[in-house]
PDB file of N, CA and C in Angstrom:
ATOM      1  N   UNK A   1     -17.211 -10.889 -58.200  1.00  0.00           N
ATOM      2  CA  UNK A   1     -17.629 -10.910 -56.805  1.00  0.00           C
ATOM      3  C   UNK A   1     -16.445 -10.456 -55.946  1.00  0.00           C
ATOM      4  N   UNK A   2     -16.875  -9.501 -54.752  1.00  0.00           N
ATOM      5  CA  UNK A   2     -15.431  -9.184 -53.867  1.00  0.00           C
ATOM      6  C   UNK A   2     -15.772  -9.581 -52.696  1.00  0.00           C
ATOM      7  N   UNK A   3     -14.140 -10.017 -52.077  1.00  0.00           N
ATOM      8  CA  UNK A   3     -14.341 -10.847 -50.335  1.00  0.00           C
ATOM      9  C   UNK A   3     -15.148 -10.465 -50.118  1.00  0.00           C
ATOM     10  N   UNK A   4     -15.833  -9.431 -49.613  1.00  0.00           N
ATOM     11  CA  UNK A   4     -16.651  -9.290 -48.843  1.00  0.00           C
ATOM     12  C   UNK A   4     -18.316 -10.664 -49.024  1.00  0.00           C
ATOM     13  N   UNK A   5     -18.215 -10.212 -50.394  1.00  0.00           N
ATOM     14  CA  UNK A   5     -19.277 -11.014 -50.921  1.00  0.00           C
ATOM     15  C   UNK A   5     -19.243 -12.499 -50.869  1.00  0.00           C
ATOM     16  N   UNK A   6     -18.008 -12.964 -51.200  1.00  0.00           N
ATOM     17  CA  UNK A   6     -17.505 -14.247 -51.028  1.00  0.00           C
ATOM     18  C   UNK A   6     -17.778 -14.752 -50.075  1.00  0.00           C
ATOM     19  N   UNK A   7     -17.480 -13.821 -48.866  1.00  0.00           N
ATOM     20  CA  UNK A   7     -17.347 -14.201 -47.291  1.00  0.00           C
ATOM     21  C   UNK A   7     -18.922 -14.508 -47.201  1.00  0.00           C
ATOM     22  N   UNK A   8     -19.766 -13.630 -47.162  1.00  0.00           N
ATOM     23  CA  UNK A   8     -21.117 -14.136 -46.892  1.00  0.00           C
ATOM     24  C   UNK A   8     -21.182 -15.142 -47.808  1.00  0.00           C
ATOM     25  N   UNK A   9     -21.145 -16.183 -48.710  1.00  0.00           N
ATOM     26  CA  UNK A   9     -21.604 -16.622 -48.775  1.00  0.00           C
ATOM     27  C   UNK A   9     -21.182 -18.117 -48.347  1.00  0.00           C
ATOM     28  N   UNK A  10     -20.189 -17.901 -47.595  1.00  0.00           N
ATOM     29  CA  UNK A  10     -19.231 -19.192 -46.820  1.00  0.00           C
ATOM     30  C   UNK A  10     -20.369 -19.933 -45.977  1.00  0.00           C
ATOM     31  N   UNK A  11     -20.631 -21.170 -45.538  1.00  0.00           N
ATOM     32  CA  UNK A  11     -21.324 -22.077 -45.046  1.00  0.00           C
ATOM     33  C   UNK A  11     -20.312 -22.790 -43.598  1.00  0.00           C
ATOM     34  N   UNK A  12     -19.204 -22.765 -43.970  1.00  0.00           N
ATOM     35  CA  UNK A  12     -18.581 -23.602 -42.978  1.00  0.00           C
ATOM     36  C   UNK A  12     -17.015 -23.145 -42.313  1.00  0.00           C
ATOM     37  N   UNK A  13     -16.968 -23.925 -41.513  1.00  0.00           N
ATOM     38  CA  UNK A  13     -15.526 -22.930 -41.028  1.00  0.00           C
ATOM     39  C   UNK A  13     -14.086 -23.492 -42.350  1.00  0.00           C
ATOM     40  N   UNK A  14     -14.232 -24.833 -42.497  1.00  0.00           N
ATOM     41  CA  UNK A  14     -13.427 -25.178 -43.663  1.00  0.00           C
ATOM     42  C   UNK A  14     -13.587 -23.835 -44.861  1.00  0.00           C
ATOM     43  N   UNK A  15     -14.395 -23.875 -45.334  1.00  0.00           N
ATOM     44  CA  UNK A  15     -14.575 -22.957 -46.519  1.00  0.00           C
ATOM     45  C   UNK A  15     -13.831 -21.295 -46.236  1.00  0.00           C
ATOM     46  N   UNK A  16     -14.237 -20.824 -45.302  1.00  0.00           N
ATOM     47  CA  UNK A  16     -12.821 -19.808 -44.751  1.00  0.00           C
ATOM     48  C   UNK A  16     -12.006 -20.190 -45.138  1.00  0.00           C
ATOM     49  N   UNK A  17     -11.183 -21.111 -44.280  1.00  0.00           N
ATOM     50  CA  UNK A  17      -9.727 -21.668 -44.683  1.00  0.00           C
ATOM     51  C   UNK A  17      -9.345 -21.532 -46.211  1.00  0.00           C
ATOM     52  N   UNK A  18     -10.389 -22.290 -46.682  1.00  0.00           N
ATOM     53  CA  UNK A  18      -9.743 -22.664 -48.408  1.00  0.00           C
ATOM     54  C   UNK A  18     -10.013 -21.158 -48.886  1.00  0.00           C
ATOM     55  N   UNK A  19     -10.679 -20.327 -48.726  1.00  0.00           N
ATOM     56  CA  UNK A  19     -11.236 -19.380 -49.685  1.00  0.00           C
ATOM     57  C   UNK A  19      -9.962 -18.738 -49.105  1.00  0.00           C
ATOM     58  N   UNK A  20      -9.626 -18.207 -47.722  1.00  0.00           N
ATOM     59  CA  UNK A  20      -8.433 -17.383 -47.528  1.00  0.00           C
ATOM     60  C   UNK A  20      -7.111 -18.307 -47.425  1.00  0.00           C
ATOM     61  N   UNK A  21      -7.274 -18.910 -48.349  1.00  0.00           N
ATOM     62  CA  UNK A  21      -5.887 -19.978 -48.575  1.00  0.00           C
ATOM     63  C   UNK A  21      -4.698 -19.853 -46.998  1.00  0.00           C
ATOM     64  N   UNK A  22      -5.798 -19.814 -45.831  1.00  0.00           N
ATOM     65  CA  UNK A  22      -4.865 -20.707 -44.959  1.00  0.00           C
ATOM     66  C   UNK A  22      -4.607 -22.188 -44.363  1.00  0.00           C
ATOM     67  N   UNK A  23      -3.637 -22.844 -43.878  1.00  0.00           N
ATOM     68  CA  UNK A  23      -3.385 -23.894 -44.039  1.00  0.00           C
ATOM     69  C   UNK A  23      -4.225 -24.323 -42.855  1.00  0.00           C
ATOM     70  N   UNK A  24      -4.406 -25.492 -42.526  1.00  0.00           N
ATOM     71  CA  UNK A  24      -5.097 -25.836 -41.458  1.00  0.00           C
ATOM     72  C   UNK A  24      -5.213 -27.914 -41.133  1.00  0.00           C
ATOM     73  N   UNK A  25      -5.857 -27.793 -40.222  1.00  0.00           N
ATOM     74  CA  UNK A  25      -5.803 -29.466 -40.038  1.00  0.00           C
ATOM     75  C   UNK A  25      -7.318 -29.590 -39.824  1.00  0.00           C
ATOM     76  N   UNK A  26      -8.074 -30.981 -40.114  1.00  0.00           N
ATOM     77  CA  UNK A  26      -9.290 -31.186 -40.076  1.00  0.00           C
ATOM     78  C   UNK A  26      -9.704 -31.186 -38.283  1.00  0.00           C
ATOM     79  N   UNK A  27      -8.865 -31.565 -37.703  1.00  0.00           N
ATOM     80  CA  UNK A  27      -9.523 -32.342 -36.633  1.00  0.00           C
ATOM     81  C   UNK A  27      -9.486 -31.001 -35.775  1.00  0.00           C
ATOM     82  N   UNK A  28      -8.645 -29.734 -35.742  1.00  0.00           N
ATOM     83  CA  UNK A  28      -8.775 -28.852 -35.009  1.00  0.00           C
ATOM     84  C   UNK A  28      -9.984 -28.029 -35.156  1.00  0.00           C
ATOM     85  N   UNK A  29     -10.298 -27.675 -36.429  1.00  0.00           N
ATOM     86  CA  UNK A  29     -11.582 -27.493 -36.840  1.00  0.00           C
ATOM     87  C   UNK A  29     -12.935 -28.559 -36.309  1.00  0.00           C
ATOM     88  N   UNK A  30     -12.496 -29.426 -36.238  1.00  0.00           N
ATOM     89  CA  UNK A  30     -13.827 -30.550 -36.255  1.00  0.00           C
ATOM     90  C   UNK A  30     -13.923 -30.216 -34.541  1.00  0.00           C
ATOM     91  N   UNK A  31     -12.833 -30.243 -33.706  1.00  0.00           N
ATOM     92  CA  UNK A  31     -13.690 -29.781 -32.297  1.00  0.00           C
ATOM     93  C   UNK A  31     -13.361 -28.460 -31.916  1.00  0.00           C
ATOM     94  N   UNK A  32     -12.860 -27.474 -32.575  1.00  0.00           N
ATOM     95  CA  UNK A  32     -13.655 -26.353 -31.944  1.00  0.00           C
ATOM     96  C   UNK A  32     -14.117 -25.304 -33.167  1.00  0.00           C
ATOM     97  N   UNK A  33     -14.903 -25.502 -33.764  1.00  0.00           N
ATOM     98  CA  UNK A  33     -15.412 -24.878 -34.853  1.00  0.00           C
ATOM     99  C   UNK A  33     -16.127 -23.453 -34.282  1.00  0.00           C
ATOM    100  N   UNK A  34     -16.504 -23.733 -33.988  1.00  0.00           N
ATOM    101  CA  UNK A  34     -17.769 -22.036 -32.855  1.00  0.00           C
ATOM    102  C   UNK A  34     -16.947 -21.544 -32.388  1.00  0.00           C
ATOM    103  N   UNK A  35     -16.236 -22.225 -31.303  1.00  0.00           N
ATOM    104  CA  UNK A  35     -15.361 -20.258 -30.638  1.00  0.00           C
ATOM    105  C   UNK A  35     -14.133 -19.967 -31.703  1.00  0.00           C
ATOM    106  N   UNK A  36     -13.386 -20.840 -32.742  1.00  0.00           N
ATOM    107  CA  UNK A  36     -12.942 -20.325 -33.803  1.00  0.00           C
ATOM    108  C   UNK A  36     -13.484 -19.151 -34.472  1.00  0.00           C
ATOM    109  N   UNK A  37     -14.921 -19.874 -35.282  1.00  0.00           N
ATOM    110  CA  UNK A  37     -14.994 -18.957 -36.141  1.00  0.00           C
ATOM    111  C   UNK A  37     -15.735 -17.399 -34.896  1.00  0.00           C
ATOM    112  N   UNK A  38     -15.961 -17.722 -33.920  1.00  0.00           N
ATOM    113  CA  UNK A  38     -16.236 -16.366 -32.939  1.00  0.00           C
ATOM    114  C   UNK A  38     -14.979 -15.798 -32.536  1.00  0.00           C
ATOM    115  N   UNK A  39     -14.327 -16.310 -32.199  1.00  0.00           N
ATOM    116  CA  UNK A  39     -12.683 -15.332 -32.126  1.00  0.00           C
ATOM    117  C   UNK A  39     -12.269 -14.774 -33.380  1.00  0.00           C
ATOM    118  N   UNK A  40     -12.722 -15.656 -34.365  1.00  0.00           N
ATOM    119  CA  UNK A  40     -11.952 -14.924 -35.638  1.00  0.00           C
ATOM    120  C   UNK A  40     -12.786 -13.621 -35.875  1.00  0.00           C
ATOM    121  N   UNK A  41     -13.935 -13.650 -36.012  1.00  0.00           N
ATOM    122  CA  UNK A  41     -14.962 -12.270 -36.093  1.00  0.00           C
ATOM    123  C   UNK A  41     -14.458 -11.221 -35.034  1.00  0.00           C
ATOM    124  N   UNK A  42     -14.320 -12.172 -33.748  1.00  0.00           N
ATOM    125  CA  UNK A  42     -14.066 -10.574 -32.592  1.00  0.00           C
ATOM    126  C   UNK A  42     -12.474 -10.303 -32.630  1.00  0.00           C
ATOM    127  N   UNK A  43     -11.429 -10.636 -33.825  1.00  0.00           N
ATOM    128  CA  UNK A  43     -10.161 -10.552 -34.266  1.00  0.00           C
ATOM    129  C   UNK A  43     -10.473  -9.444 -35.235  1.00  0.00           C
ATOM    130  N   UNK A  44     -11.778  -9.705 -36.113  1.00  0.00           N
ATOM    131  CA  UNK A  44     -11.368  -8.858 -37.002  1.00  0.00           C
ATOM    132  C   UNK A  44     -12.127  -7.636 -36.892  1.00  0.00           C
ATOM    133  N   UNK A  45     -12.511  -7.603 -35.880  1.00  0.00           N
ATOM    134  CA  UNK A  45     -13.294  -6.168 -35.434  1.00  0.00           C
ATOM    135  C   UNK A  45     -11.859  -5.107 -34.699  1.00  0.00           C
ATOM    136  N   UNK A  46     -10.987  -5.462 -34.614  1.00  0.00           N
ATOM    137  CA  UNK A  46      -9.996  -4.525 -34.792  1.00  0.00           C
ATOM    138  C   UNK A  46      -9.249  -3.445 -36.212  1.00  0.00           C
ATOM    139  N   UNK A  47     -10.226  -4.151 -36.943  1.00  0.00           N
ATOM    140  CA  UNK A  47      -9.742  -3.669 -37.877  1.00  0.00           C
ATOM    141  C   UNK A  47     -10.975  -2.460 -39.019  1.00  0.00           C
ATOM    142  N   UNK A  48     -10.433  -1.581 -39.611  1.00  0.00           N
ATOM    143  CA  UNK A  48     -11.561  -0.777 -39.629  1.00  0.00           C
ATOM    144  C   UNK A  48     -12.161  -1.162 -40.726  1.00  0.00           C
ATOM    145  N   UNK A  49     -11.532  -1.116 -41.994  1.00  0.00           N
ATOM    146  CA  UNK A  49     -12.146  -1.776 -42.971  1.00  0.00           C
ATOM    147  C   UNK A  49     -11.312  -3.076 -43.671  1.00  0.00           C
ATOM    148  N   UNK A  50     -11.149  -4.235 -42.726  1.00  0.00           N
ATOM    149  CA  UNK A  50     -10.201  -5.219 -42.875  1.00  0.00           C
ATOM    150  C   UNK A  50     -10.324  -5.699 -44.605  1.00  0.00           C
ATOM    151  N   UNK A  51      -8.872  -6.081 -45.329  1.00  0.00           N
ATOM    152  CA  UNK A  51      -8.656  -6.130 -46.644  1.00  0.00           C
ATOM    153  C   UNK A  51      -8.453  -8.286 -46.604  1.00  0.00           C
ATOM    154  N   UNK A  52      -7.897  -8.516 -47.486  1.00  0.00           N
ATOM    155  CA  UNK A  52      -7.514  -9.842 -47.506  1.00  0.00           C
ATOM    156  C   UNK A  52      -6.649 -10.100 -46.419  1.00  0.00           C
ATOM    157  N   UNK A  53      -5.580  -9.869 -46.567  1.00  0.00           N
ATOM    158  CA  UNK A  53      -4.431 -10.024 -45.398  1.00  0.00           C
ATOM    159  C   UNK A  53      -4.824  -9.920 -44.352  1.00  0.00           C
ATOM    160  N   UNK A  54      -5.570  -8.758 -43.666  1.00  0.00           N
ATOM    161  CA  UNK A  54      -6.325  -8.571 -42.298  1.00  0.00           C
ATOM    162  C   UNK A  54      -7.074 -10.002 -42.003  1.00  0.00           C
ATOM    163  N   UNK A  55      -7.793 -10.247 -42.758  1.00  0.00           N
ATOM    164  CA  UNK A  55      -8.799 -11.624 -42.764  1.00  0.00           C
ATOM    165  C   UNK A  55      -7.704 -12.836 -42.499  1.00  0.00           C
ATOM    166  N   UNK A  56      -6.758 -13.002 -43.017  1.00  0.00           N
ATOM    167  CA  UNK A  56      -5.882 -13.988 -43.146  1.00  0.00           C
ATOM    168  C   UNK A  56      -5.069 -14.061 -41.863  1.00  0.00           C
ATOM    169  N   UNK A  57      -4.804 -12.512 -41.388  1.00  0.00           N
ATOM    170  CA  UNK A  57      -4.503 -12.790 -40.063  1.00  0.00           C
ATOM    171  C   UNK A  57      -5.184 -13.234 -38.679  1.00  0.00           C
ATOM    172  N   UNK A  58      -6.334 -12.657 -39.125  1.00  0.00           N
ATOM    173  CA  UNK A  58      -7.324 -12.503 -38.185  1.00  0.00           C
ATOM    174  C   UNK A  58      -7.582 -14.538 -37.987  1.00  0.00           C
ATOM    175  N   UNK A  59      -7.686 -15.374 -38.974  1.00  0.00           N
ATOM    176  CA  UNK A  59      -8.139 -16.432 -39.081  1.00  0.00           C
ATOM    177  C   UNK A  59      -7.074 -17.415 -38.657  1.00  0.00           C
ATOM    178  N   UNK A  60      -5.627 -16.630 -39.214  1.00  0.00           N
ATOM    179  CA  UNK A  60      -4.233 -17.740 -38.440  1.00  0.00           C
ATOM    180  C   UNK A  60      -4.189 -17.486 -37.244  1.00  0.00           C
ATOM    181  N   UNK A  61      -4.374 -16.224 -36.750  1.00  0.00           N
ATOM    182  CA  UNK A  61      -4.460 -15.970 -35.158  1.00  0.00           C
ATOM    183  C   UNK A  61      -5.065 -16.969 -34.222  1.00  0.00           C
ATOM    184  N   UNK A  62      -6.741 -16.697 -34.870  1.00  0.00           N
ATOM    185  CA  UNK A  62      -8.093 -17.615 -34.014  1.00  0.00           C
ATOM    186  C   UNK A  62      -7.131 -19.142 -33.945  1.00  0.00           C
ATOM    187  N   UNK A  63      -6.714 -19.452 -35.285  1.00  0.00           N
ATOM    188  CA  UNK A  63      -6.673 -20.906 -35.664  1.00  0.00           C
ATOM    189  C   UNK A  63      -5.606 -21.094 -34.635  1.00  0.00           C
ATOM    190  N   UNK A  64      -4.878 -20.103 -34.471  1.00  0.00           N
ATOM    191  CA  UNK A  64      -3.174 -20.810 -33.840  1.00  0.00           C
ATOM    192  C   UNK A  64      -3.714 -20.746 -32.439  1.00  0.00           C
ATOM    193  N   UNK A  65      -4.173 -19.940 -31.459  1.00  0.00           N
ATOM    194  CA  UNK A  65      -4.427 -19.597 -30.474  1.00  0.00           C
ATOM    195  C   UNK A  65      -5.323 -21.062 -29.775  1.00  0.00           C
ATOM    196  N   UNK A  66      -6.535 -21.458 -31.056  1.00  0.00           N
ATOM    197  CA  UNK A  66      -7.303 -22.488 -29.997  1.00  0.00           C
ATOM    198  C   UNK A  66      -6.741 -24.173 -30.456  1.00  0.00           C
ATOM    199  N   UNK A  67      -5.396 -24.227 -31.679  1.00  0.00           N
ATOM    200  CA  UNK A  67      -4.815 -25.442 -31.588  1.00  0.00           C
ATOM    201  C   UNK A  67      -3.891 -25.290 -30.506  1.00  0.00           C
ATOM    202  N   UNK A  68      -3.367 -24.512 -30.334  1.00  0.00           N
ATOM    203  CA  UNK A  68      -2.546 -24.804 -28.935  1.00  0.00           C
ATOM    204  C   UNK A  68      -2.893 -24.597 -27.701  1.00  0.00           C
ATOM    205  N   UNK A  69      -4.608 -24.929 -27.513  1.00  0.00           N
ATOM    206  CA  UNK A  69      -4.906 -25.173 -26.382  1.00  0.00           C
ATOM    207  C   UNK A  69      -4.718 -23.729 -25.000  1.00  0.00           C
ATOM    208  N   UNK A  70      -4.842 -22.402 -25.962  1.00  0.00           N
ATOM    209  CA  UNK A  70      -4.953 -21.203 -25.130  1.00  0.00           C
ATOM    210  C   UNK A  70      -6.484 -21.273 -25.112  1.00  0.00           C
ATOM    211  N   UNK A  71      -6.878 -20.609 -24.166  1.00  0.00           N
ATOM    212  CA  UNK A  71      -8.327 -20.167 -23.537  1.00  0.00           C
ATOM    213  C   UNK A  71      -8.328 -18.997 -23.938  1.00  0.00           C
ATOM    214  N   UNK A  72      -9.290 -18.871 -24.570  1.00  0.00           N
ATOM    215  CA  UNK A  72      -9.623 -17.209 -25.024  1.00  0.00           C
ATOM    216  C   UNK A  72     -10.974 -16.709 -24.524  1.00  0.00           C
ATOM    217  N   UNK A  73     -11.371 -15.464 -23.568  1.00  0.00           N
ATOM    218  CA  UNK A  73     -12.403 -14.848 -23.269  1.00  0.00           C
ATOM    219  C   UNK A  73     -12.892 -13.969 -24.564  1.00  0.00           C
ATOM    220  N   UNK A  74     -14.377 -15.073 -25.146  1.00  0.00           N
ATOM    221  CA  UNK A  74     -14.866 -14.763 -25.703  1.00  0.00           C
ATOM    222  C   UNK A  74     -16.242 -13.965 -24.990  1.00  0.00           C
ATOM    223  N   UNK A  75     -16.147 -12.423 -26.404  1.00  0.00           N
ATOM    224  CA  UNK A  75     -17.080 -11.615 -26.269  1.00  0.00           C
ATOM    225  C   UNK A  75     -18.682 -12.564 -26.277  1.00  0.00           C
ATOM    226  N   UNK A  76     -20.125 -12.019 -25.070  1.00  0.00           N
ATOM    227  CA  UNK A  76     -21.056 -12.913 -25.065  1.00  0.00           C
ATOM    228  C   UNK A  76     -21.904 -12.512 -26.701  1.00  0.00           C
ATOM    229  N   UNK A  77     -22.162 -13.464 -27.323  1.00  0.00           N
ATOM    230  CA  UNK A  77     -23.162 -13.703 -28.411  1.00  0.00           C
ATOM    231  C   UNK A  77     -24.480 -12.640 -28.095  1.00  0.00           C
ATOM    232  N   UNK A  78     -24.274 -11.667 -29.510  1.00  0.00           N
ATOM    233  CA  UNK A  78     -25.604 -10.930 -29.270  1.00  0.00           C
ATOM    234  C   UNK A  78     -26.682 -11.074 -30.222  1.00  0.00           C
ATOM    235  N   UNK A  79     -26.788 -12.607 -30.691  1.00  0.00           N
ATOM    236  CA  UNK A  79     -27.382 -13.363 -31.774  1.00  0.00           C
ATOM    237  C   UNK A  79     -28.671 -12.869 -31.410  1.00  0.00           C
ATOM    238  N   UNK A  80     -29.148 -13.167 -29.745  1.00  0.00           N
ATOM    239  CA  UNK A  80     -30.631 -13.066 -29.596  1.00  0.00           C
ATOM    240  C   UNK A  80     -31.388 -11.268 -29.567  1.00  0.00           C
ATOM    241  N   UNK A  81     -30.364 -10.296 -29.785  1.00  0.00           N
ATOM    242  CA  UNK A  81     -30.472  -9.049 -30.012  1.00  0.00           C
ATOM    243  C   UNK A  81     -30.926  -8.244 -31.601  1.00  0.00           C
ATOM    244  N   UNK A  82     -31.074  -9.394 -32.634  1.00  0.00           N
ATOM    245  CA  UNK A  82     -31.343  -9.057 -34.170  1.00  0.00           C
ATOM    246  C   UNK A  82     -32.564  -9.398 -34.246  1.00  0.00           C
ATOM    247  N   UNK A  83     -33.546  -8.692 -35.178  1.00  0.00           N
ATOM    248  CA  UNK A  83     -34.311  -8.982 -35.956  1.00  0.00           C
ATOM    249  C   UNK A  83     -34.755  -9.849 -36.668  1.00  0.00           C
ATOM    250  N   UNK A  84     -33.688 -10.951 -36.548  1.00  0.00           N
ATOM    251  CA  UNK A  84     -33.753 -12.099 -37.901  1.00  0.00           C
ATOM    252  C   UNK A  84     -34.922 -13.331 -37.729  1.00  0.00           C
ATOM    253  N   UNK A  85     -35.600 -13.563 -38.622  1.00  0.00           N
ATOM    254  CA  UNK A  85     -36.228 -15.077 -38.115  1.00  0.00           C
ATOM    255  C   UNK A  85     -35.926 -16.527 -37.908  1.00  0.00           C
ATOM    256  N   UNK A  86     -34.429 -16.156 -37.112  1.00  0.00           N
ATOM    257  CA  UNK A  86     -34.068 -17.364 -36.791  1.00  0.00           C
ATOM    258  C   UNK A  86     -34.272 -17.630 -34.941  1.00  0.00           C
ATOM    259  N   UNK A  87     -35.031 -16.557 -34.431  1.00  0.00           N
ATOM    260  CA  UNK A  87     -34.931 -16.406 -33.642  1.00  0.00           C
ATOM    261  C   UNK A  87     -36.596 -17.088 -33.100  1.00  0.00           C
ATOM    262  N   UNK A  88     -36.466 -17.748 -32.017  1.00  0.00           N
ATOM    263  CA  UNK A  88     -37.408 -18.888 -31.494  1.00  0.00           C
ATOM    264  C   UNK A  88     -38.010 -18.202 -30.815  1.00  0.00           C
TER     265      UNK A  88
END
């Protein structure tokens, strides 16, 4: 199986962490889990075809940026713009 594949099949923002073996603390995760893992996605859209390391940065970035209490202008969610049937 390759990251890429791995990655989809991640469930939680912990499971990032461990799968891209970065270090992390529970409780920063436990309150801001959503604009994490949304900064980390609009981190790694700088990148064209991001490899391991890209991912790893992309995820210490998000992580360092919202434990120390920076505000980040997150891009708006275009969840309700897909096809998918998760949509109400």
């Amino acid at each position: 199986m390759n990251l890429m594949q791995e990655l989809e099949e991640l469930d939680c923002a912990e499971e990032f962490f461990e799968l891209l073996q970065v270090p992390y603390e529970a409780d920063v995760i436990n309150n801001k889990r959503v604009p994490l893992l949304q900064l980390f996605h609009q981190l790694l859209e700088q990148y064209n075809a991001p490899n391991l390391a890209d991912y790893q940065a992309a995820l210490t970035k998000a992580y360092c940026l919202l434990k120390h209490g920076v505000r980040v202008e997150l891009a708006a969610s275009t969840c309700a713009s897909c096809a998918s049937e998760c949509q109400v």
